[in-house]
Protein backbone atom coordinates (compact mmCIF):
# COMPACT_ATOMS: atom_id res chain seq x y z
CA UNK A 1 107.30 97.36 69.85
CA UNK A 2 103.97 95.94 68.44
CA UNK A 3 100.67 95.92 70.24
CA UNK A 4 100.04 92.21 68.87
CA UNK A 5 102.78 91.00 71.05
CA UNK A 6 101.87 89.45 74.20
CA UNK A 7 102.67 89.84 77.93
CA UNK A 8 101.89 87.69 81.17
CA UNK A 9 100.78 89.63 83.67
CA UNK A 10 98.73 89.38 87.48
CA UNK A 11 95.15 90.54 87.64
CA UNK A 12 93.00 91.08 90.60
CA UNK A 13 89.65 89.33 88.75
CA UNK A 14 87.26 89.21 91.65
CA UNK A 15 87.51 88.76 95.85
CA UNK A 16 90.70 86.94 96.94
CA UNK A 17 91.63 86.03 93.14
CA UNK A 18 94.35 86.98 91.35
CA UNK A 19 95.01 85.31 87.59
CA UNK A 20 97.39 84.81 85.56
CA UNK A 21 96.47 86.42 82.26
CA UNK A 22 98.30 86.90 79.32
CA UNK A 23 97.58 90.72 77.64
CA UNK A 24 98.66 92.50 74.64
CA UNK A 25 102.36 94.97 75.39
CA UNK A 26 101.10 97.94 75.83
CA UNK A 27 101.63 100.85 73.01
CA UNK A 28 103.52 103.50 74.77
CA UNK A 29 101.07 106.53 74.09
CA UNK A 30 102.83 110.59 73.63
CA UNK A 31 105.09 111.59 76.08
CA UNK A 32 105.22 108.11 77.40
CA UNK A 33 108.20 105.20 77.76
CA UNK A 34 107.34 101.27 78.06
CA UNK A 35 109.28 100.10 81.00
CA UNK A 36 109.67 96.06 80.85
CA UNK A 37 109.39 95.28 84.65
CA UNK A 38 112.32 94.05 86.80
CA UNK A 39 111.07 94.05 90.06
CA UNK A 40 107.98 94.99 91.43
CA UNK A 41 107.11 95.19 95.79
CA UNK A 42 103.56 94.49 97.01
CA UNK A 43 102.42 97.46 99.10
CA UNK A 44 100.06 97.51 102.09
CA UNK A 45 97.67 99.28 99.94
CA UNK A 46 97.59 96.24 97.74
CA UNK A 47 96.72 94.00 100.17
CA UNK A 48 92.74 94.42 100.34
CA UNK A 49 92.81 95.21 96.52
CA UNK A 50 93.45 91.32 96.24
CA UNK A 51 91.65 90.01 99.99
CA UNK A 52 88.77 92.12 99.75
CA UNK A 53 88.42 93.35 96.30
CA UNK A 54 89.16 96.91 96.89
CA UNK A 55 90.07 98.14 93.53
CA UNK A 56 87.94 100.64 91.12
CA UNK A 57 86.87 97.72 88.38
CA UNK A 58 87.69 94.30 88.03
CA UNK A 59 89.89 93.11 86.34
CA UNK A 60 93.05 94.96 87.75
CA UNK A 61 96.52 94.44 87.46
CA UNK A 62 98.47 95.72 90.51
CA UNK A 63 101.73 97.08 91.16
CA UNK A 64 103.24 100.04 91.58
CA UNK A 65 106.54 99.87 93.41
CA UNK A 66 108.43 98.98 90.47
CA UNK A 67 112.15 99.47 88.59
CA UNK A 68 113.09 98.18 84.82
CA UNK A 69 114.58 99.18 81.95
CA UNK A 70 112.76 101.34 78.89
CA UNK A 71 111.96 99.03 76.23
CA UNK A 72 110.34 101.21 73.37
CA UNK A 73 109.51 105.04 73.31
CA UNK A 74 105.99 107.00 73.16
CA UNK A 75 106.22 109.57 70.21
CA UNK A 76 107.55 113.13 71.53
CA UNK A 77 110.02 111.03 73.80
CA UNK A 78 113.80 111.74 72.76
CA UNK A 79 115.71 112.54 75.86
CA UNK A 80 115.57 109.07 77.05
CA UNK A 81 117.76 105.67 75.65
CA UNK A 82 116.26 101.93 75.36
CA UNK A 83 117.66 99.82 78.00
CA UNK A 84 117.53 102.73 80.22
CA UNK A 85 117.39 101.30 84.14
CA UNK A 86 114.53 103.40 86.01
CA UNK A 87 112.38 103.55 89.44
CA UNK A 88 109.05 105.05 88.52
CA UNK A 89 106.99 107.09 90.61
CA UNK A 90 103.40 105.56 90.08
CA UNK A 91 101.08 108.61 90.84
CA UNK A 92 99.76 110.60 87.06
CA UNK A 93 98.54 114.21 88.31
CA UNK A 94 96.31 115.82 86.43
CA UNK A 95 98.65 118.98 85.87
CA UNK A 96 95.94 121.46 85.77
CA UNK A 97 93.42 121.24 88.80
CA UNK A 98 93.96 123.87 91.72
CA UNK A 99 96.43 121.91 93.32
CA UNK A 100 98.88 120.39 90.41
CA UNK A 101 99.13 124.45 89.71
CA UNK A 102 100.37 125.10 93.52
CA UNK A 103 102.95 122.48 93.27
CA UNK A 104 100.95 120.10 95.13
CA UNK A 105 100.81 116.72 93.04
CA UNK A 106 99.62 114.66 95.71
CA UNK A 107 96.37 116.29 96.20
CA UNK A 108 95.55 116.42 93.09
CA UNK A 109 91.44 116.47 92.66
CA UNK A 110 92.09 114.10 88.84
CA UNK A 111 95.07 112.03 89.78
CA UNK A 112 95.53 108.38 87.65
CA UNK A 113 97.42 105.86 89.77
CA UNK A 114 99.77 103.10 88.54
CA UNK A 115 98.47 99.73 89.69
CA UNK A 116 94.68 101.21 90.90
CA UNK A 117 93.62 103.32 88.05
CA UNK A 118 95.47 102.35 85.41
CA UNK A 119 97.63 99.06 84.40
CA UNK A 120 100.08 98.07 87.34
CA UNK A 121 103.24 96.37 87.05
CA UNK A 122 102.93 93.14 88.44
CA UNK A 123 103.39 92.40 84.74
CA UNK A 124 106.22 92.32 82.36
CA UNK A 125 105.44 95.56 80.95
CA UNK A 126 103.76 98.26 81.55
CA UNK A 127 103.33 101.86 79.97
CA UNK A 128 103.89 105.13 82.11
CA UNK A 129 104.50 108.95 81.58
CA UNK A 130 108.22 109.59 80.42
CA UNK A 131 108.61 112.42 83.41
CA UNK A 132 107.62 109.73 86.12
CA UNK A 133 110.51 107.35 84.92
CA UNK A 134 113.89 108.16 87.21
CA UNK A 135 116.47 107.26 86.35
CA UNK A 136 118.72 104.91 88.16
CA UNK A 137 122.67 104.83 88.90
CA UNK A 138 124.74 102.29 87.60
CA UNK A 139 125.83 100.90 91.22
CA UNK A 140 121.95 100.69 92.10
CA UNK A 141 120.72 97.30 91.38
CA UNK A 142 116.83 97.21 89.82
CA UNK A 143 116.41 95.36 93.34
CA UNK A 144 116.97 98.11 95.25
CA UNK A 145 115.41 100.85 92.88
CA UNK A 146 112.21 98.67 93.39
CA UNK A 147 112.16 99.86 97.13
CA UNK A 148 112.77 103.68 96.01
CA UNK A 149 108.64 104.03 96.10
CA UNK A 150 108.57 103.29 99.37
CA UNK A 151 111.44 104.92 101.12
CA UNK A 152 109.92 108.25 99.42
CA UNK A 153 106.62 107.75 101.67
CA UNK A 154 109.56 107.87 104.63
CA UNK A 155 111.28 110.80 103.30
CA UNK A 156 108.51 112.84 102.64
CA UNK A 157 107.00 112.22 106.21
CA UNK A 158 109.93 112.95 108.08
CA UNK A 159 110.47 116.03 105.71
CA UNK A 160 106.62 117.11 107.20
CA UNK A 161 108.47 117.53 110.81
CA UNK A 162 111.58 120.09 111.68
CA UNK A 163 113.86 117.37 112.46
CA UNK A 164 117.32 118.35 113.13
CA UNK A 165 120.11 115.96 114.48
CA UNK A 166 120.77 115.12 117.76
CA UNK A 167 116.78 115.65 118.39
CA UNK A 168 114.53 112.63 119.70
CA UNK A 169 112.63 110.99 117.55
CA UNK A 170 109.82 108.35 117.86
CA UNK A 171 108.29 106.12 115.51
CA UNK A 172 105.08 104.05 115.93
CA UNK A 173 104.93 100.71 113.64
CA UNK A 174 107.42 98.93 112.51
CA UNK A 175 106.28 97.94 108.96
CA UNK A 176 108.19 98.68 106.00
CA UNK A 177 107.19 102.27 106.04
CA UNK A 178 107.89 102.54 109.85
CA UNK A 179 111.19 101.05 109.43
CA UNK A 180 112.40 103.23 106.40
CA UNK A 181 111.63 105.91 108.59
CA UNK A 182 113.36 105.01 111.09
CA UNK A 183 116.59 104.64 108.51
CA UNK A 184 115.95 108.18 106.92
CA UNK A 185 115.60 110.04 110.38
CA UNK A 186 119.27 108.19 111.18
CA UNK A 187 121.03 109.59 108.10
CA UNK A 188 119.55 112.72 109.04
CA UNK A 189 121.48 112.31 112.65
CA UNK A 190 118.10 112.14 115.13
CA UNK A 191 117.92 109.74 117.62
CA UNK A 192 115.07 107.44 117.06
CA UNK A 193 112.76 105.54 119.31
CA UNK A 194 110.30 102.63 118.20
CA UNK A 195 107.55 101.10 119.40
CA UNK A 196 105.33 98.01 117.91
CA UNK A 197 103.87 94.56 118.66
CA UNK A 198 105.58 92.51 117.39
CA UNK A 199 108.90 91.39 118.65
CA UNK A 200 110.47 90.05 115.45
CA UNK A 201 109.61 94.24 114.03
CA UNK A 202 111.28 95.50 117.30
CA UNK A 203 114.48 93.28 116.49
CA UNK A 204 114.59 94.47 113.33
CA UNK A 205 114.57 98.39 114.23
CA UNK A 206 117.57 97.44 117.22
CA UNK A 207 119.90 96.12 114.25
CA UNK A 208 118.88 99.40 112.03
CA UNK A 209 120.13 101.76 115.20
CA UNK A 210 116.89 102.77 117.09
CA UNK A 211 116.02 102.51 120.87
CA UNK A 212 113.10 99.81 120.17
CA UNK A 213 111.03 97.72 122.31
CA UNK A 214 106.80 97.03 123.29
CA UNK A 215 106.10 99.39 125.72
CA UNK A 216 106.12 103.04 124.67
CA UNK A 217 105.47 104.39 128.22
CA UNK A 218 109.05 102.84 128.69
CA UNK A 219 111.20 103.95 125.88
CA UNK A 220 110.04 107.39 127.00
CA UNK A 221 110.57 107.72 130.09
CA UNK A 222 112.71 110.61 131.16
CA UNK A 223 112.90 112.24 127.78
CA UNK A 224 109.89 113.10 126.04
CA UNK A 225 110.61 113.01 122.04
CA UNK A 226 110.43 116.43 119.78
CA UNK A 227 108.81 114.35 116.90
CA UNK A 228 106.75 111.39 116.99
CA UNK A 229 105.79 109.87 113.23
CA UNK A 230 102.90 107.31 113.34
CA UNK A 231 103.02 104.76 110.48
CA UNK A 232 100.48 101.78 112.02
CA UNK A 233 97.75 103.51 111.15
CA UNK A 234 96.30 102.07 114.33
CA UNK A 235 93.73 104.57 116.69
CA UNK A 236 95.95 103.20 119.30
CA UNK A 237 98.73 104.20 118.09
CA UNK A 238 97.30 107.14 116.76
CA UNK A 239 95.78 108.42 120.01
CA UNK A 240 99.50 107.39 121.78
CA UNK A 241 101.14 109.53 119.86
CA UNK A 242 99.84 112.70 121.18
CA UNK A 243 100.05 111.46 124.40
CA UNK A 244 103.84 110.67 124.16
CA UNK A 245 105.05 113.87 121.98
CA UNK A 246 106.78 116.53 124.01
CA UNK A 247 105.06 120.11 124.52
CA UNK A 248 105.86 122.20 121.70
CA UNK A 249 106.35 119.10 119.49
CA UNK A 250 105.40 117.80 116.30
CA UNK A 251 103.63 114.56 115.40
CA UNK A 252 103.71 113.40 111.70
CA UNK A 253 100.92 111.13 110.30
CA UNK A 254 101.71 108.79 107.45
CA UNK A 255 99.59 105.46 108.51
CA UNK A 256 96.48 104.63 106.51
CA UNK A 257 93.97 104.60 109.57
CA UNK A 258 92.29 100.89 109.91
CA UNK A 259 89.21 102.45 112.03
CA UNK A 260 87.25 105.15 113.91
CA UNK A 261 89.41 107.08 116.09
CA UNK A 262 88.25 108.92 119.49
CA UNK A 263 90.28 111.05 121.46
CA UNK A 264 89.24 111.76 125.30
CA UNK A 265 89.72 115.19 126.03
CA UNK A 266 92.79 114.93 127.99
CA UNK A 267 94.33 113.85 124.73
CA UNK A 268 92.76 116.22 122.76
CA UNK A 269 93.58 119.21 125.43
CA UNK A 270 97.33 118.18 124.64
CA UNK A 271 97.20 119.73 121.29
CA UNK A 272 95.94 122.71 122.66
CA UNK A 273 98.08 122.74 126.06
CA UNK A 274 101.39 121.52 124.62
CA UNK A 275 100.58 123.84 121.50
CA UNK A 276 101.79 120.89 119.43
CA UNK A 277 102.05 120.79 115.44
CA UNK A 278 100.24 118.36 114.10
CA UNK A 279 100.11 117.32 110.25
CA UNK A 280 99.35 114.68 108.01
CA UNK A 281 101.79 113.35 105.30
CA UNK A 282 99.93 112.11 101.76
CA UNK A 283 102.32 110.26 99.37
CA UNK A 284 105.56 111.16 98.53
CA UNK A 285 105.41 113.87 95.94
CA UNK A 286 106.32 117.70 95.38
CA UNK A 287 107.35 120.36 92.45
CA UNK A 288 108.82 120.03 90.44
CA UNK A 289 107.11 116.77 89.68
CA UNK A 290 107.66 113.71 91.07
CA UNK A 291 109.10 115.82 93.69
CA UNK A 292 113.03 116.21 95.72
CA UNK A 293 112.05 112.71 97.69
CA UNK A 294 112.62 110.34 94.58
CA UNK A 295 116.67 112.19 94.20
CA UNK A 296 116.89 111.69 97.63
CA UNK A 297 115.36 108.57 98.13
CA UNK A 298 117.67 107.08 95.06
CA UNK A 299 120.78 109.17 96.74
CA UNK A 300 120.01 107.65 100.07
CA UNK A 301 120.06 104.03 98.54
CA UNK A 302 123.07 104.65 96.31
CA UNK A 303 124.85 106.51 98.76
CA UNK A 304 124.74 103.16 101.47
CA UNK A 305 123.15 105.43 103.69
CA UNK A 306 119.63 103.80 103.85
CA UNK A 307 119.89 99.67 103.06
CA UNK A 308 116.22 99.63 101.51
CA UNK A 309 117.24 95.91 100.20
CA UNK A 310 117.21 94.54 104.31
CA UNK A 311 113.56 94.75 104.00
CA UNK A 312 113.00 92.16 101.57
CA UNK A 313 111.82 89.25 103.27
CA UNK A 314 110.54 86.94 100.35
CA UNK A 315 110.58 87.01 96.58
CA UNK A 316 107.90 85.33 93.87
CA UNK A 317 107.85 84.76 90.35
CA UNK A 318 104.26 85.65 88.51
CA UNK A 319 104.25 81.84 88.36
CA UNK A 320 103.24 81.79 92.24
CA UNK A 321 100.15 83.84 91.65
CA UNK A 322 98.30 85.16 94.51
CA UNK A 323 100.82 83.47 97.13
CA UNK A 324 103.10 86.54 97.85
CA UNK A 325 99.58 87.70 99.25
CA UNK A 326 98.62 84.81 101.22
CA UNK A 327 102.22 84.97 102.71
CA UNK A 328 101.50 88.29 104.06
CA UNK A 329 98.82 86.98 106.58
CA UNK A 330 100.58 83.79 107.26
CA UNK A 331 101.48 84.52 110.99
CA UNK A 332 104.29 82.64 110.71
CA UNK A 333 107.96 84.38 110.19
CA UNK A 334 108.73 88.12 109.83
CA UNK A 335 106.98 89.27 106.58
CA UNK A 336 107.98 92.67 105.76
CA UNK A 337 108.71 93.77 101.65
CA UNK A 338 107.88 90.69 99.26
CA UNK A 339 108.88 91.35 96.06
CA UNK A 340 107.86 89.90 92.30
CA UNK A 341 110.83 88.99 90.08
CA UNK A 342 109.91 89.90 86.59
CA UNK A 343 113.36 90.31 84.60
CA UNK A 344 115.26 90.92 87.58
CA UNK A 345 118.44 88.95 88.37
């Protein structure tokens, strides 16, 4: 496929704007595939890329929860087909820093990103490395492989904790993250608990399975859980959960935090008192690269056992622009995975 030929794609070009631009198709490079875009989810992490201009350089297109099908092949690519249907994981490790040679992609110290460091796919192509391309079952729909980037953050933070079944669980924030969790620590047989704000959330969580409501202090009472993962990202939240957590416990963090956190001593003494495990959960990445949470994540979807596609509460074309963004703060309605339709059906 030629350079010359053009693509439409969305670019973050400055604070709160996001154009539509038409670019050249990219040239898959060695050892890459061009995947034209089906589907493609905003993330969380997007959001102040676009309100606040928090990307690298301007201009930027975003993206990186994405499926398609391979359209052309780098040179040095042969084990892959055109038309190929794929999920791609959107982190590029370095492969040789400290880390990338433990087995640890996600700390990598020279990582590129899809959709912050390099070309996202809020477009109708983009380029990526062949080994980050999965690929995706025939009763998958591209839909549903679009929410495979996600449900790997969920995977790989419940995989941080010991879970076993029958043990109880708590999650704090229901987001899309929060709410995947709560799905991957049912398959896995736990009993989950859920806590957040916002009613419509709470709802949501009750229809998945969980024990959900406003009030932590009363889901918990009489039973403190083995595992509490925090996905708000809140210091609320964050401070609550070592509060709540039984002794001996574990408490998973996979929310971005939003501010400073404090802990009063009493808090803080819990870790020491209740000699509880505490860890923090980066990505969704392991060796070999991208890591056992994308095959699981994809099994989990194919399998029925995780309905990633209840999530999606709106969907855009790259005709809308920026609205998909300016949805996410309206306060009206439950706004939980929006995705852009690129070829997707």
């Amino acid at each position: 496929m030629s350079g010359t030929r053009n693509m439409r794609a969305l670019s973050v070009t400055g604070v709160r704007r996001l154009d539509l631009v038409t670019l050249p198709v990219p040239e898959p490079g060695p050892g890459e595939v061009l995947v034209r875009v089906a589907w493609c989810g905003i993330c969380g992490s997007d959001v102040p890329r676009y309100f606040e201009g928090g990307v690298h350089s301007f201009p930027q297109v975003l993206g990186h929860e994405f499926s398609g099908e391979i359209a052309a092949l780098g040179p040095g690519v042969t084990d892959r087909a055109v038309g190929e249907r794929v999920a791609v994981a959107p982190l590029v490790p370095c492969g040789h820093c400290t880390y990338c040679q433990k087995g640890r992609p996600a700390l990598c110290a020279g990582y590129s990103f899809i959709g912050s460091r390099r070309q996202g796919a809020i477009a109708d192509y983009v380029a990526v490395p062949d080994r980050n391309a999965l690929p995706v079952p025939g009763a998958m729909s591209l839909r549903s492989a679009a929410l495979v980037e996600p449900l790997t953050v969920a995977v790989h933070g419940v995989e941080r904790t010991r879970v076993r079944t029958g043990a109880l669980t708590m999650v704090l924030g229901a987001g899309v993250v929060g709410l995947m969790t709560v799905m991957v620590l049912l398959a896995k047989g736990a009993r989950v608990l859920v806590c957040d704000i916002d009613p419509a959330k709470v709802a949501v969580a009750g229809r998945l399975g969980a024990r959900a409501g406003t009030d932590a202090a009363e889901l918990v009472a009489g039973e403190a859980p083995e595992i509490v993962i925090e996905t708000a990202g809140s210091a609320l939240t964050q401070a609550m959960a070592l509060e709540l957590v039984a002794k001996d416990g574990q408490v998973a963090y996979v929310g971005t935090g939003h501010g400073d956190l404090v802990l009063g001593p009493g808090t803080f003494e819990r870790i020491l008192r209740g000699e509880l495990a505490v860890t923090g959960s980066w990505m969704s990445y392991s060796a070999p690269f991208p890591g056992y949470e994308w095959p699981a994540a994809v099994g989990l979807i194919a399998s029925g056992a995780v309905d990633a596609e209840s999530m999606v509460t709106g969907e855009y074309a790259l005709d809308d622009g920026p609205r998909a963004f300016e949805d996410i703060r309206d306060p009206h309605g439950l706004r939980l995975k929006l995705l852009y339709r690129l070829s997707g059906r």
